[in-house]
Protein backbone atom coordinates (compact mmCIF):
# COMPACT_ATOMS: atom_id res chain seq x y z
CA UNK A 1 98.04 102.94 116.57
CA UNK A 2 97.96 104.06 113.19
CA UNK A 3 96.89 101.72 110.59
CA UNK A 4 98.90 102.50 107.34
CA UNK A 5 97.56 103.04 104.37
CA UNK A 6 98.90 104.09 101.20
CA UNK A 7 98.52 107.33 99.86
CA UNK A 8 99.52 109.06 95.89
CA UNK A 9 101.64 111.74 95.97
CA UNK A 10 100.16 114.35 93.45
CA UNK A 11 103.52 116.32 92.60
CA UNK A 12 105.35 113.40 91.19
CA UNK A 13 102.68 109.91 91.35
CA UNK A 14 104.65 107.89 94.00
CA UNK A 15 102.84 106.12 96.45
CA UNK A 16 103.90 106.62 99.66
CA UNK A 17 103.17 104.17 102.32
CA UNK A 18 101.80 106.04 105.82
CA UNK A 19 101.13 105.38 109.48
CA UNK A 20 101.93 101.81 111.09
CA UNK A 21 102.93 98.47 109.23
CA UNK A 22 102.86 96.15 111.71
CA UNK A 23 101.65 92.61 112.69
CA UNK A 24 97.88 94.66 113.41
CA UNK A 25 97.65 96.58 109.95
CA UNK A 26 99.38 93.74 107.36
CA UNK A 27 95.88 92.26 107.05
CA UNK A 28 94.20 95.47 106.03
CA UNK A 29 96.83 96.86 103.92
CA UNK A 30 98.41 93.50 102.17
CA UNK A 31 94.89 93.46 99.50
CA UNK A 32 95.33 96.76 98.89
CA UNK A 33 98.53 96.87 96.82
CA UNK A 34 97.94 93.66 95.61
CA UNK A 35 96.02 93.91 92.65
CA UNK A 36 98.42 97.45 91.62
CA UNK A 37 101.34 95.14 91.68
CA UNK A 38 99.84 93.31 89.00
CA UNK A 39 98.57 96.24 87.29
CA UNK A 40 101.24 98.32 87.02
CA UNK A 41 104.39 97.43 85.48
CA UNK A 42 106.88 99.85 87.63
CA UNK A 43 105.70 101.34 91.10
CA UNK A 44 107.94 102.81 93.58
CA UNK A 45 107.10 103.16 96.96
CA UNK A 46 108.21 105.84 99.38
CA UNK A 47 108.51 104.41 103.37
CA UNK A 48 109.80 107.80 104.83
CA UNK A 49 106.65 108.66 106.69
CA UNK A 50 105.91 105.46 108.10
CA UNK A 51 105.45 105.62 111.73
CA UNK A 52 106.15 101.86 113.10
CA UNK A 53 107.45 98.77 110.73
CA UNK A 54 107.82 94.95 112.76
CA UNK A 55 108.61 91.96 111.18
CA UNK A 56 105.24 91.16 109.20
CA UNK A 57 105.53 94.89 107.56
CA UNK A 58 109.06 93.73 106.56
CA UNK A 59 107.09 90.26 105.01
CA UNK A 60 104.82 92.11 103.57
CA UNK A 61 107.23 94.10 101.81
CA UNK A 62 108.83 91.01 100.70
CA UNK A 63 105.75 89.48 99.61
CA UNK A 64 105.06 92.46 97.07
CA UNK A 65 108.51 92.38 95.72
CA UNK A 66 108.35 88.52 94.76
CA UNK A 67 104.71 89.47 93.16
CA UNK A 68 106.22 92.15 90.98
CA UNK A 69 108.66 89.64 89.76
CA UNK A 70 106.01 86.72 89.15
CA UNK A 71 103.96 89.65 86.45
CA UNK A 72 107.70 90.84 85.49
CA UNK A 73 107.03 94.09 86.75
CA UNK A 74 108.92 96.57 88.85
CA UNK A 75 108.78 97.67 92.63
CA UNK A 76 111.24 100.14 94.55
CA UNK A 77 110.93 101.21 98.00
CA UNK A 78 112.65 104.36 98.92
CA UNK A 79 113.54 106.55 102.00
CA UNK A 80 114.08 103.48 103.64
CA UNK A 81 113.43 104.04 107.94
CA UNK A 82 116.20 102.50 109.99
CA UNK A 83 114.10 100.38 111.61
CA UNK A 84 112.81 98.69 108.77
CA UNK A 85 116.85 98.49 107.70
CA UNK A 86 117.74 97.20 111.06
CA UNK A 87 114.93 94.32 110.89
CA UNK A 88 116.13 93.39 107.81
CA UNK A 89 119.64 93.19 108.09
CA UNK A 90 119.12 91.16 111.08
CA UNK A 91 117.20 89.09 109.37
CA UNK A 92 119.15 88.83 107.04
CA UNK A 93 116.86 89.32 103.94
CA UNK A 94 118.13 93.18 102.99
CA UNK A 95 119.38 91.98 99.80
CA UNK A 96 115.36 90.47 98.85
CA UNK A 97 113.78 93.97 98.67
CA UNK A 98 114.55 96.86 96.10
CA UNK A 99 115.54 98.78 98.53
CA UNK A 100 116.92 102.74 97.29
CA UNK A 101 118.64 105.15 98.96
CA UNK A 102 116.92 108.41 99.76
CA UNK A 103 118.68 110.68 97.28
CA UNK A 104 118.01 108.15 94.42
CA UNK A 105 116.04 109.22 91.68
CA UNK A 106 115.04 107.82 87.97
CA UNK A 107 115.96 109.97 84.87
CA UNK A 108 113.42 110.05 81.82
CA UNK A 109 115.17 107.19 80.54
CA UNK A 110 114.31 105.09 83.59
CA UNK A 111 118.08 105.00 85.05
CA UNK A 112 118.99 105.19 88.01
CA UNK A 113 120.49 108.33 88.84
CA UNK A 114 121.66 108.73 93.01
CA UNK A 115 123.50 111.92 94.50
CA UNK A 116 126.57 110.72 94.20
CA UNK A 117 126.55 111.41 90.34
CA UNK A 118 127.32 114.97 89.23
């Protein structure tokens, strides 16, 4: 097992999320991000390397993304894995998360800008 933990990416400042979110790691990890949800008006998270996600990673993730919206603030998640999608489709909370697709990026303006645009 991998405990995740959350680590900056230097090139662009993202936080990525690493190793195992799971019913075992929430504990550890759910502090953590906390207090930067309140601190920081727009994060965005990036779940591609994340090795193992169960249903308390998923509430978790839910629980920072009604936080941001208590302080106002924004949260993202990107690179999404599929069985983080699959968890919460079934659950039927998908719509509750920011949830971006990979090829989704933000323009100095702070839009949205995906790869479907030219």
């Amino acid at each position: 097992m991998s405990a995740a933990h959350l680590a900056t990416r230097e090139e662009d400042g993202r936080l990525a999320l690493l190793g195992e979110l799971t019913f075992e790691t929430v504990p550890g990890l759910s502090k953590s991000l906390d207090s930067m949800v309140e601190q920081e008006p727009q994060l965005r998270i990036d779940l591609a390397e994340l090795e193992r996600v169960d249903s308390a990673g998923l509430a978790l993730l839910i629980e920072w993304t009604r936080l941001a919206r208590v302080f106002g603030h924004t949260l993202e998640f990107i690179n999404i894995p599929q069985q983080l999608l699959a968890i919460a489709h079934l659950s039927g909370v998908e719509r509750m998360l920011p949830l971006l697709p990979a090829d989704s990026e933000i323009d100095a303006d702070g839009q949205r800008i995906t790869g479907d645009r030219p």
